[in-house]
Protein backbone atom coordinates (compact mmCIF):
# COMPACT_ATOMS: atom_id res chain seq x y z
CA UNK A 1 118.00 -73.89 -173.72
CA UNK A 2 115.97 -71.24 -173.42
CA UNK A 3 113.18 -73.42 -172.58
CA UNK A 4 114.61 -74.64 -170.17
CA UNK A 5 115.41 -71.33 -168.42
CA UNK A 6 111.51 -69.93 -168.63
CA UNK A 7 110.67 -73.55 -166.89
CA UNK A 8 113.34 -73.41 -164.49
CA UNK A 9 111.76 -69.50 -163.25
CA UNK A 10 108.69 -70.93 -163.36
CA UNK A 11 109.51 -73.47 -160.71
CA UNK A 12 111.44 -70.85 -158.51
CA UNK A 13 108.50 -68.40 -158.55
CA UNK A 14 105.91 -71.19 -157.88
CA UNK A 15 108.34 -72.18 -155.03
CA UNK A 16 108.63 -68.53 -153.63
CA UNK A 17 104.56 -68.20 -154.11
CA UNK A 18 103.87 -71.48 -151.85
CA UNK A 19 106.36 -70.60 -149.19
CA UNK A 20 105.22 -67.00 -148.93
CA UNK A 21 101.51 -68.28 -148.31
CA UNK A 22 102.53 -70.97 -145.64
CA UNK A 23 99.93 -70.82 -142.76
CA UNK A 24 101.37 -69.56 -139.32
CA UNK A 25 99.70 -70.08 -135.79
CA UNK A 26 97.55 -67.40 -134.85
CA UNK A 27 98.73 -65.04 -132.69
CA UNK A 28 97.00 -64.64 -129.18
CA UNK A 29 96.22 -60.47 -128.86
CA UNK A 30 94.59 -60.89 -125.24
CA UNK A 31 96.47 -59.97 -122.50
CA UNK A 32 95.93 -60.24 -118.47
CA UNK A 33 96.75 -56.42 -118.38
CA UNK A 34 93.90 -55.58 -120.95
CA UNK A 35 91.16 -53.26 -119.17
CA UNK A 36 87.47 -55.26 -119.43
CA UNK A 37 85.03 -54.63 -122.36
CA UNK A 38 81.22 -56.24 -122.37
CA UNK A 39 80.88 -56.89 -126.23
CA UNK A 40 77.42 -58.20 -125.69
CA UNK A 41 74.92 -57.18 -124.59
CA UNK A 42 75.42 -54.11 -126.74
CA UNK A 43 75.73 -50.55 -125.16
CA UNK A 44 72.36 -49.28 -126.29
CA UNK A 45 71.42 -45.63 -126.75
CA UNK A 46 69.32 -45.85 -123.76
CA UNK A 47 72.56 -46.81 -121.62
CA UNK A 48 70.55 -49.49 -120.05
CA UNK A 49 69.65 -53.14 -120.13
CA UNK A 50 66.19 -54.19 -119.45
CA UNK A 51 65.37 -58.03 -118.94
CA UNK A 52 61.55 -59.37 -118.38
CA UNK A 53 60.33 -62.72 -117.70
CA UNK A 54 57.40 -64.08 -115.77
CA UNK A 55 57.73 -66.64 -113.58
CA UNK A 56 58.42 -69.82 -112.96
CA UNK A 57 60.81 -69.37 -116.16
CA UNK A 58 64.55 -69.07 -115.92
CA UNK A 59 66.16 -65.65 -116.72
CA UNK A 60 68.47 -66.89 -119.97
CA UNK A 61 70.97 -64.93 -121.27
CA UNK A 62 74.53 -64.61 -122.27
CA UNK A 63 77.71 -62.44 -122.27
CA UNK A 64 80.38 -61.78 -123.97
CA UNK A 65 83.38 -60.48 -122.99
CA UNK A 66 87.30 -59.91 -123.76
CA UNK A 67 90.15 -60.69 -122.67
CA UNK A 68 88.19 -63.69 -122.10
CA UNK A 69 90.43 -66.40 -120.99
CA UNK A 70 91.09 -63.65 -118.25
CA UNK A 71 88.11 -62.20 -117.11
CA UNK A 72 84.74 -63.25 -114.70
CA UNK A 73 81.37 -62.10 -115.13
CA UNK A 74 79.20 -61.33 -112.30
CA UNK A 75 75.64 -61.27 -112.24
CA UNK A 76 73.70 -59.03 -109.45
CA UNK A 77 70.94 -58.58 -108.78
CA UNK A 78 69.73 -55.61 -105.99
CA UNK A 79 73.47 -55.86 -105.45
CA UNK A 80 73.38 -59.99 -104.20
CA UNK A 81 75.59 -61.87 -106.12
CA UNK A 82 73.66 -64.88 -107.72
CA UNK A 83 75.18 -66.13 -110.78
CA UNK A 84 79.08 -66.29 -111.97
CA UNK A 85 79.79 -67.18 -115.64
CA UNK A 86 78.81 -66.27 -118.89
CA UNK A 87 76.04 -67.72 -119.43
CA UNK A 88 73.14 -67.77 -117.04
CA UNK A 89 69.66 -69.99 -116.69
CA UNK A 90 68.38 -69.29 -113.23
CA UNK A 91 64.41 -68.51 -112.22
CA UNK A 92 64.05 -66.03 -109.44
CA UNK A 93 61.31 -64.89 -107.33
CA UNK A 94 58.61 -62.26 -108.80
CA UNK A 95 59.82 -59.20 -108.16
CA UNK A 96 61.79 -55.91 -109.71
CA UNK A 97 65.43 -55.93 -109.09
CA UNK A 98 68.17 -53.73 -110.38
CA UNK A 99 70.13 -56.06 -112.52
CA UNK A 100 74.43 -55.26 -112.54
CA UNK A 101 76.46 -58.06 -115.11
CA UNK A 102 79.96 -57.18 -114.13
CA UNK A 103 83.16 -57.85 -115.97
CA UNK A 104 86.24 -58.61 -113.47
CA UNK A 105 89.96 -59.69 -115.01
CA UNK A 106 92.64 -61.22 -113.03
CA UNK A 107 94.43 -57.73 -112.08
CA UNK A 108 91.00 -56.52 -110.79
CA UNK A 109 90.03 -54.20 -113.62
CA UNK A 110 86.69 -53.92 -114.18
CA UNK A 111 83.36 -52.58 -116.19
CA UNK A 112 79.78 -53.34 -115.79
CA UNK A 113 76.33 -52.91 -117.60
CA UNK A 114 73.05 -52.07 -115.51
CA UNK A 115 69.70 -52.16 -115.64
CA UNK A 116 66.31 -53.79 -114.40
CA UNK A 117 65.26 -57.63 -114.14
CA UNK A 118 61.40 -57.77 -113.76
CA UNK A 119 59.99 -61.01 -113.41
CA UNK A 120 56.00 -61.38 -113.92
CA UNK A 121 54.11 -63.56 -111.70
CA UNK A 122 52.66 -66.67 -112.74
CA UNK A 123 48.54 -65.80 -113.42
CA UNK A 124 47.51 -67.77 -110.73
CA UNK A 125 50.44 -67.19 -108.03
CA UNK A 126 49.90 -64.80 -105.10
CA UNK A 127 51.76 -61.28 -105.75
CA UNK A 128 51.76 -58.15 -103.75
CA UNK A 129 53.52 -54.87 -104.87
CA UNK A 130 54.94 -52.09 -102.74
CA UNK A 131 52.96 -51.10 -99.92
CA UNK A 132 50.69 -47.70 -100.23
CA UNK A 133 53.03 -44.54 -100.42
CA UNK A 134 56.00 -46.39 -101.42
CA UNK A 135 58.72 -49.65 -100.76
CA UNK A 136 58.37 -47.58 -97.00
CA UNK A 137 57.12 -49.71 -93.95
CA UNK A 138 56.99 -49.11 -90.23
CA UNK A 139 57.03 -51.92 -87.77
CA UNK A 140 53.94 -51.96 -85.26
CA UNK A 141 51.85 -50.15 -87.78
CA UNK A 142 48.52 -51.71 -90.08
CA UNK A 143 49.96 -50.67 -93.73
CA UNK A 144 47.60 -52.15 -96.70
CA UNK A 145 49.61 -53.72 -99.50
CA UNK A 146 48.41 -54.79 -102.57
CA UNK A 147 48.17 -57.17 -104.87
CA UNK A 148 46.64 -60.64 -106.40
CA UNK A 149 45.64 -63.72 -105.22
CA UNK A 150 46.80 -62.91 -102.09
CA UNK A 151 43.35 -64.94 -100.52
CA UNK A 152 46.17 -67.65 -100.88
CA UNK A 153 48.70 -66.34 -98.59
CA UNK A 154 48.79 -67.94 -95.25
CA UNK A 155 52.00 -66.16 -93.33
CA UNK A 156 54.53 -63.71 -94.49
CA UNK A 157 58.26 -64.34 -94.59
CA UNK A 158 60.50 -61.25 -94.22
CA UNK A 159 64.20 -62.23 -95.61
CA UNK A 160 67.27 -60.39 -96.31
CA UNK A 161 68.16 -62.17 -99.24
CA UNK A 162 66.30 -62.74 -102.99
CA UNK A 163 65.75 -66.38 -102.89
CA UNK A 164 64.42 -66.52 -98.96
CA UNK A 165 67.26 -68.45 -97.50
CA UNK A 166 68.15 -65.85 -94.88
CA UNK A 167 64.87 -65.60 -92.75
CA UNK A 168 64.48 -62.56 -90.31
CA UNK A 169 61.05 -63.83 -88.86
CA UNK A 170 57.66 -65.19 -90.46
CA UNK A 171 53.78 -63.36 -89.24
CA UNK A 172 50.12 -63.59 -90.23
CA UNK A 173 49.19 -60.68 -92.08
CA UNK A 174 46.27 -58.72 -89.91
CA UNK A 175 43.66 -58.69 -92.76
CA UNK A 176 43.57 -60.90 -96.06
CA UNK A 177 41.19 -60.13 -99.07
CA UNK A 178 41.85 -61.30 -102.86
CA UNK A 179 43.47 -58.00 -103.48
CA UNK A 180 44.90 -57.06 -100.06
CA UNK A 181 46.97 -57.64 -97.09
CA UNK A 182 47.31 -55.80 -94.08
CA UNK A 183 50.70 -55.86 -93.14
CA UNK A 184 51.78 -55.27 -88.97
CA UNK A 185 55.29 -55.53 -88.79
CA UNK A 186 57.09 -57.22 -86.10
CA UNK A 187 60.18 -55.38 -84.60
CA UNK A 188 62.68 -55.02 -87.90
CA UNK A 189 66.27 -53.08 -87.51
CA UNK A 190 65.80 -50.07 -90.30
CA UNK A 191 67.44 -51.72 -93.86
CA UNK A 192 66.40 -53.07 -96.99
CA UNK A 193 64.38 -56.66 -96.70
CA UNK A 194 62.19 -59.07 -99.06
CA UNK A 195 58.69 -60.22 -98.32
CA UNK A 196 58.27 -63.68 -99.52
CA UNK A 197 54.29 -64.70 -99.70
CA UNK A 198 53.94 -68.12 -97.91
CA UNK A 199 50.64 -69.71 -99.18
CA UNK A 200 48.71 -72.28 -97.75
CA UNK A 201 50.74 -75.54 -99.20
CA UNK A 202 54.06 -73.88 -97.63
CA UNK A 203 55.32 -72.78 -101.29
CA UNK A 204 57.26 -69.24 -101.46
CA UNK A 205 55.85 -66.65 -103.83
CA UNK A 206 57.71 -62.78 -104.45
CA UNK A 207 57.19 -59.64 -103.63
CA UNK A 208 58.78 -56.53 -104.10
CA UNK A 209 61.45 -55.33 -101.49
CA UNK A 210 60.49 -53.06 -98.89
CA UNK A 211 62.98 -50.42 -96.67
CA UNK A 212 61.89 -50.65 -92.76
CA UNK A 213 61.98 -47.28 -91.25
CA UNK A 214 61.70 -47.18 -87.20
CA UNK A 215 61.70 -43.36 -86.82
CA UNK A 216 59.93 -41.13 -88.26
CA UNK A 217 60.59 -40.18 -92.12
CA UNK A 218 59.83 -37.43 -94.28
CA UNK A 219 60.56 -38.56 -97.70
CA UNK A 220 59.25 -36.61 -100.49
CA UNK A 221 57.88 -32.80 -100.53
CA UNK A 222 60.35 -31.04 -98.91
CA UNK A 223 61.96 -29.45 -101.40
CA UNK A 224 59.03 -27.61 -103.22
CA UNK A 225 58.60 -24.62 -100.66
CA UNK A 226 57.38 -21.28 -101.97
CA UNK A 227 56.89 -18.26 -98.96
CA UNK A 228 53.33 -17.64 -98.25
CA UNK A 229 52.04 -21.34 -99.70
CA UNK A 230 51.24 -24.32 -98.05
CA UNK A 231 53.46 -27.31 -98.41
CA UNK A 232 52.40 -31.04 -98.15
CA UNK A 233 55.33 -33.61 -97.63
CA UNK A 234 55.17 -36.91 -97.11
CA UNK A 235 56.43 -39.91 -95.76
CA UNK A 236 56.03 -42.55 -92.74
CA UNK A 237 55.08 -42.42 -88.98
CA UNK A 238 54.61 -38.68 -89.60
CA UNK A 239 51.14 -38.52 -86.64
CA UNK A 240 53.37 -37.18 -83.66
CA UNK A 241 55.02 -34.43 -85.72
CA UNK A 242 54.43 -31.57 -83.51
CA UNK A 243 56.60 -28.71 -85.16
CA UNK A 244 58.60 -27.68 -88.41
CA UNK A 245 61.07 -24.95 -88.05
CA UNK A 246 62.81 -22.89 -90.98
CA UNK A 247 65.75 -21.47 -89.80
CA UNK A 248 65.20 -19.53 -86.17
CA UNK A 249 60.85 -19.81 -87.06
CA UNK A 250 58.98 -22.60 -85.19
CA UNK A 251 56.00 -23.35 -87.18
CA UNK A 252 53.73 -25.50 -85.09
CA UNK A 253 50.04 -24.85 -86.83
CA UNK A 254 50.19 -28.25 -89.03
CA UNK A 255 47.58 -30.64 -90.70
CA UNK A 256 49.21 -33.99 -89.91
CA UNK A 257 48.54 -37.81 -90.52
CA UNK A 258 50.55 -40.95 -90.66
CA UNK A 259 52.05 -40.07 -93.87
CA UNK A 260 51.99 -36.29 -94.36
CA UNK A 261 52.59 -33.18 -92.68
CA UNK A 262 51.09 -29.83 -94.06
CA UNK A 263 51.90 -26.30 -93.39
CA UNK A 264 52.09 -22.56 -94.90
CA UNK A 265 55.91 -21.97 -95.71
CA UNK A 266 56.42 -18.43 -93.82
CA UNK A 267 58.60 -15.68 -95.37
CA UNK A 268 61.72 -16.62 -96.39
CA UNK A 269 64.12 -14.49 -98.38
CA UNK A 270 65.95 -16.20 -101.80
CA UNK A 271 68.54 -18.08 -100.86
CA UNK A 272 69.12 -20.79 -99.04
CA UNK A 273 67.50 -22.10 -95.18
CA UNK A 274 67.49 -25.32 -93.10
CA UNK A 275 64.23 -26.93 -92.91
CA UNK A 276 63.91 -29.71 -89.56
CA UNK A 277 60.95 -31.26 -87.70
CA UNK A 278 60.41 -32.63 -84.26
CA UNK A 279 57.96 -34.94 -82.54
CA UNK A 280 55.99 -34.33 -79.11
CA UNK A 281 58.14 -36.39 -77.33
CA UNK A 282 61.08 -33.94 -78.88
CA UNK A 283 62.70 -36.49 -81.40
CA UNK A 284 63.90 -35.57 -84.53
CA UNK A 285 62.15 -36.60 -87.38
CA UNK A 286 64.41 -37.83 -90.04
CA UNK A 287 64.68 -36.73 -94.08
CA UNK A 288 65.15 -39.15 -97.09
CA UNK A 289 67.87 -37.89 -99.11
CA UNK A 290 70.50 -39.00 -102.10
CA UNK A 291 73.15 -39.69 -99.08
CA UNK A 292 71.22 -41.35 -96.75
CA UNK A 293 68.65 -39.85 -93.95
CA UNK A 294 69.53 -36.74 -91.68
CA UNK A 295 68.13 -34.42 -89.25
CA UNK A 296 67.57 -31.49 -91.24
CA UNK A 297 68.17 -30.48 -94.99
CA UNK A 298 69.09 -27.43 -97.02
CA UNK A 299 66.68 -25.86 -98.87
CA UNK A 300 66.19 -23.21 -101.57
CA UNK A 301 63.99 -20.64 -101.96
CA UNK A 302 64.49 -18.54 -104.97
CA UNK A 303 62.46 -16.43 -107.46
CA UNK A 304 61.79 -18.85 -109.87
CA UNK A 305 58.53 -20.54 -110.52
CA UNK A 306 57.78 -24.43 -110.01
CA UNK A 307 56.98 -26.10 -112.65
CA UNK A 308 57.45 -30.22 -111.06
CA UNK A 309 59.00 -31.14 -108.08
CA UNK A 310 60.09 -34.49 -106.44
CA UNK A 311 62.37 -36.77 -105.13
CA UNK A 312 62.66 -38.89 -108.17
CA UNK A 313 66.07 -41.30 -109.06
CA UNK A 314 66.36 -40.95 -113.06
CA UNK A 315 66.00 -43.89 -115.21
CA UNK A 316 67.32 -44.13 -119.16
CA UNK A 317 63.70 -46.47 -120.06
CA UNK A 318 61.32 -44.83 -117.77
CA UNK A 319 59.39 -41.64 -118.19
CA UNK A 320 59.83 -40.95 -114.54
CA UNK A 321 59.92 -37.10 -114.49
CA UNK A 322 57.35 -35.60 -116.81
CA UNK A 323 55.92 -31.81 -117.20
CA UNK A 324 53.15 -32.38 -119.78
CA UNK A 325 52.47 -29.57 -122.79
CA UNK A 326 49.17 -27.80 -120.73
CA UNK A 327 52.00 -27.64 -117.21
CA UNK A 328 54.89 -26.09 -120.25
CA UNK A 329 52.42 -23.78 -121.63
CA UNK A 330 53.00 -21.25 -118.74
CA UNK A 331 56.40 -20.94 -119.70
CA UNK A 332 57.55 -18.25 -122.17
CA UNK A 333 59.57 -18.37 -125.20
CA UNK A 334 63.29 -17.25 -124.22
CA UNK A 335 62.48 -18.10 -120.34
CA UNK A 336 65.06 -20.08 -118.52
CA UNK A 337 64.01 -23.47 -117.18
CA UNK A 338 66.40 -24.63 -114.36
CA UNK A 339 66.95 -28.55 -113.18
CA UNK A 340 67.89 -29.05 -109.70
CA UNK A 341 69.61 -32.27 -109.04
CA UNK A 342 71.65 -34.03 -106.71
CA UNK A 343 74.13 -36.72 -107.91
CA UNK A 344 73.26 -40.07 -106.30
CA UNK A 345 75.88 -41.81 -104.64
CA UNK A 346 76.83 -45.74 -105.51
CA UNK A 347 74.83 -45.65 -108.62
CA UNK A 348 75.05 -49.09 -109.49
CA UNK A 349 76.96 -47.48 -113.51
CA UNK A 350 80.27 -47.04 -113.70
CA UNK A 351 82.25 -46.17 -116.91
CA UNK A 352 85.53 -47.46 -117.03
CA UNK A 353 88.24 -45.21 -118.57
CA UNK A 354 91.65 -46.21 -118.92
CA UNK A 355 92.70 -47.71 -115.48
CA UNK A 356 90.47 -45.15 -113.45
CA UNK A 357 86.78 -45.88 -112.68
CA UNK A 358 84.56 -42.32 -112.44
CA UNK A 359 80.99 -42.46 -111.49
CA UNK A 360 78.53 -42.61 -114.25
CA UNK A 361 76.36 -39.29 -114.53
CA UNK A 362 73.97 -38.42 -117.30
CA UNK A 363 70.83 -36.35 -117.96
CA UNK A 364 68.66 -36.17 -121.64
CA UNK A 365 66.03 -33.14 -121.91
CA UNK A 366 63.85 -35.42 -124.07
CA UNK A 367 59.86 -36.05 -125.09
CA UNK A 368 57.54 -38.95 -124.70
CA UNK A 369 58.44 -39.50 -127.97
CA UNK A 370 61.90 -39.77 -127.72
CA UNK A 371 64.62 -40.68 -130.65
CA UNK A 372 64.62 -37.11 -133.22
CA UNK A 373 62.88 -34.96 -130.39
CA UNK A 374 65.27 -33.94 -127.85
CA UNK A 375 65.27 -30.59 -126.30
CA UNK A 376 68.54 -31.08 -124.98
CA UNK A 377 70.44 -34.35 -125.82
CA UNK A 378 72.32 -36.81 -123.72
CA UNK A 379 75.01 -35.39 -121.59
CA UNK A 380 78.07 -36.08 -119.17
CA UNK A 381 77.03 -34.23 -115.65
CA UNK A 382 79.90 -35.53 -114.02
CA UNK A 383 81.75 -32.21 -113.34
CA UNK A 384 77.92 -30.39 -113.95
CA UNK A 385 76.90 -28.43 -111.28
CA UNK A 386 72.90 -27.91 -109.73
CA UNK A 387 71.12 -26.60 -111.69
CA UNK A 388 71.18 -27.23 -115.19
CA UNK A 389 69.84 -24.30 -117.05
CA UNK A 390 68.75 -24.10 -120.40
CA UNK A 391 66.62 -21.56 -122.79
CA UNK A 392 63.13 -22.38 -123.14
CA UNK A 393 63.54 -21.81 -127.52
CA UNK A 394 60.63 -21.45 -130.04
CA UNK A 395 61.82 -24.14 -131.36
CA UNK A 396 61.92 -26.26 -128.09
CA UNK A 397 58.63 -24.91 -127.21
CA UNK A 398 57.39 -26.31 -130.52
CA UNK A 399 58.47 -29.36 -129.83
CA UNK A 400 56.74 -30.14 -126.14
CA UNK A 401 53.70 -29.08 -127.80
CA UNK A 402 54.19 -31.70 -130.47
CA UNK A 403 55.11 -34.04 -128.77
CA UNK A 404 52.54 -33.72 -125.78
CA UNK A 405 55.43 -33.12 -122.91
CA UNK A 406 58.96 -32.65 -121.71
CA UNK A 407 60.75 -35.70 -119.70
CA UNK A 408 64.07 -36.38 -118.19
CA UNK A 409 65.57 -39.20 -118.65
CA UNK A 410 69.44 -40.41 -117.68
CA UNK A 411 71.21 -41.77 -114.77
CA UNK A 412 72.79 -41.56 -111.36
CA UNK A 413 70.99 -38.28 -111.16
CA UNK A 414 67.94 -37.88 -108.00
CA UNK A 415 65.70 -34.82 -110.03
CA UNK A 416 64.20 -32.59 -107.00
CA UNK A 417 63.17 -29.23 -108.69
CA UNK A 418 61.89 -27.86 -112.29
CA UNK A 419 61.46 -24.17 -112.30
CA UNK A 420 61.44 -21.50 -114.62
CA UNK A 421 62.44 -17.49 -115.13
C-alpha cells in the first residue's frame, strides 16, 4: 500500500512538472506607438558613420531596426532620397555626399544616423574635385578645377540631382589638360548643383557638388579682425569691391582680386560692430554665414588674442580645426582659451528623446591622437552659449605638447574664433 502511494505522487508530480513546462506562443513586445531605435549600425563614440567605396561598386550595407514590422528606413544622401528598405546595394557616382539612414514608424516618429558616403573613382575614370577656393562657382567666370583624367572629358553636365537625371544644361569646358578644366559657367540660378564629367563615348563620370553664387560673396575671413591689422577675407566675384565699412567708417584703401579683399581693420573699441561691403556699381556684397547669406554681419572685437580662426562646420572623424603645439605654445598656463561658435541650422543629426526631436549639438576639446587625450571631453552644447571657455591647465598644456596639437571635433557646430586671455 504504501507503494503504491509513493508511485501514485510520483505520477502527480511528473504530471504537474510537464504541464508547468508546456511551451506558450511568444509574445509580440513591438508596438506601432514604440519611438524608432537604429540597432545597427552601432552608435559609435565618434557619433558618426563613415562609408567608402570606389566606384563602379555598389554601396552594400544593412540596417537594423525596431519596432520593425512598423518602421521604414530611408537612405539620403546630400538630402535626395535614393534608397528605401533595409538593406541597400546601389553604385553611385564618385563623389562625397553626406549620408542620413533614417528610421520612420507608422505614427511618424522618427531617429536617424549621419555621416559621409565617399565613393573613389575608378583609376582610369575622369574625376575632378572642388574648384580652387572651395565647392564656390560664379557663372561667366574662367575658374580652374582639378582633377584626373580629365583629357577624357568632352562636355560638362550640370544636374540638380546625384545620378544626372535632372539636367540644367550641358557646355565645353574652356581649357582641358590631364589634370585640369577650365570651367565658364553658363547662366545658373544661385543653389546647390552636380557636375557630371561627360567623356568622349557619352558615359557620365562624378564630381563633387558645387554651390553657384551670382553676386558677390565673402565667405571666409571676416571674423578674425584685430584694430590696427590688416585683414584678408575671401570668397567669389570679390574684383569690383570698392569699399568696406565698420560701423559709421568707410574704408575704401583695399588690395582686391577675384577672391579676396584686404584691408587694415581701423580702431574699434571691444565689443561688438557691423562689418558690410559694397561694389562700384553700389551693390551689396553678400556674407556666407551658418543661416544663410546677408548683407552685413556682426562682429567682435575683444581683448583676447587669436589663436585660429575660420568658418569651419565641425566633423566627429575629421581633424578639421587644428592649433598645432608651436601655435599653443604662446598660451600660458592658467590662461583662458575661448571657442566662438555658431550653432548650424538643419544639421542633418537629430537625437530623438521621448516623443520630442531637439537638434543635435556637440563639441570634444580633443588631440590628434584622440581616445585617452582629451582636454575637454564630449559635450551637449545644446543650451551652451558662444563662447565656450575653458582653463588652459598644466596638465592640458602637457598634453598638446604630447600629443603635437589641440583639435575640435563634434557636430552641428560652425567653429569661427579661438582666442585666448
Amino acid at each position: 500500500m504504501k507503494a503504491k502511494y509513493i508511485l501514485l505522487l510520483a505520477a502527480l508530480a511528473t504530471t504537474v512538472l510537464f504541464t508547468g513546462c508546456k511551451q506558450e506562443e511568444p509574445f509580440d513586445t513591438q508596438s506601432a506607438d514604440d519611438a524608432p531605435l537604429i540597432l545597427v549600425p552601432y552608435e559609435t563614440k565618434s557619433g558618426l558613420i563613415t562609408r567608402e567605396v570606389t566606384n563602379p561598386d555598389a554601396l552594400v550595407d544593412s540596417v537594423i531596426v525596431t519596432p520593425s514590422r512598423y518602421t521604414t528606413v530611408n537612405w539620403y544622401l546630400d538630402k535626395e532620397l535614393v534608397f528605401t528598405g533595409t538593406k541597400i546595394n546601389m553604385a553611385f557616382p564618385a563623389g562625397k555626399y553626406a549620408l542620413t539612414i533614417e528610421a520612420v514608424t507608422e505614427k511618424g516618429k522618427r531617429t536617424s544616423r549621419s555621416g559621409s558616403l565617399t565613393v573613389n573613382p575608378a583609376a582610369d575614370a575622369p574625376y575632378a574635385g572642388a574648384p580652387a577656393g572651395g565647392r564656390h562657382l560664379v557663372p561667366g567666370v574662367d575658374i580652374p578645377v582639378s582633377g584626373k583624367n580629365l583629357g577624357k572629358v568632352a562636355a560638362i553636365v550640370v544636374t540638380r540631382d546625384i545620378f544626372g537625371k535632372d539636367e540644367v544644361v550641358t557646355f565645353a569646358p574652356t581649357a582641358v589638360t590631364d589634370d585640369q578644366l577650365t570651367v565658364n559657367l553658363p547662366e545658373l540660378k544661385d543653389g546647390t548643383y552636380y557636375l557630371r564629367l561627360k567623356d568622349t563615348e557619352g558615359a557620365l563620370h562624378g564630381s563633387d557638388a558645387i554651390q553657384v553664387h551670382n553676386a558677390s560673396v565673402v565667405l571666409e575671413g571676416y571674423n578674425n579682425l584685430e584694430p590696427g591689422k590688416q585683414v584678408v577675407v575671401t570668397g567669389v566675384k570679390l574684383q569690383d569691391v570698392a569699399s568696406v565699412t565698420l560701423d559709421e567708417t568707410v574704408i575704401t584703401e583695399l588690395t582686391v582680386t577675384a577672391t579676396s579683399v584686404a584691408f587694415v581693420v581701423p580702431a574699434l573699441e571691444v565689443g561688438e560692430h557691423t562689418l558690410s561691403m559694397k561694389n562700384a556699381d553700389g551693390s551689396d556684397v553678400l556674407f556666407s554665414t551658418a543661416h544663410g547669406t546677408v548683407t552685413q554681419v556682426k562682429i567682435s572685437i575683444s581683448p583676447e588674442s587669436t589663436l585660429w580662426s575660420g568658418a569651419v562646420a565641425l566633423q566627429w572623424d575629421a581633424d578639421r580645426v587644428k592649433v598645432t603645439a608651436d601655435q599653443m605654445a604662446q598660451v600660458p598656463v592658467g590662461a583662458s582659451i575661448s571657442i566662438y561658435f555658431e550653432k548650424l541650422p538643419d544639421g542633418d543629426a537629430n537625437m530623438y528623446e521621448g516623443a520630442e526631436y531637439k537638434q543635435y549639438y556637440a563639441l570634444r576639446i580633443t588631440t590628434p591622437w584622440w581616445d585617452g587625450y582629451d582636454l575637454v571631453g564630449q559635450m551637449d552644447m545644446n543650451e551652451a552659449p558662444s563662447p565656450y571657455t575653458f582653463t588652459y591647465t598644466d596638465e592640458r598644456k602637457a598634453t598638446v605638447e604630447t600629443c603635437g596639437a589641440m583639435s575640435l571635433v563634434g557636430w552641428g557646430l560652425q567653429i569661427n574664433k579661438i582666442t585666448y586671455k
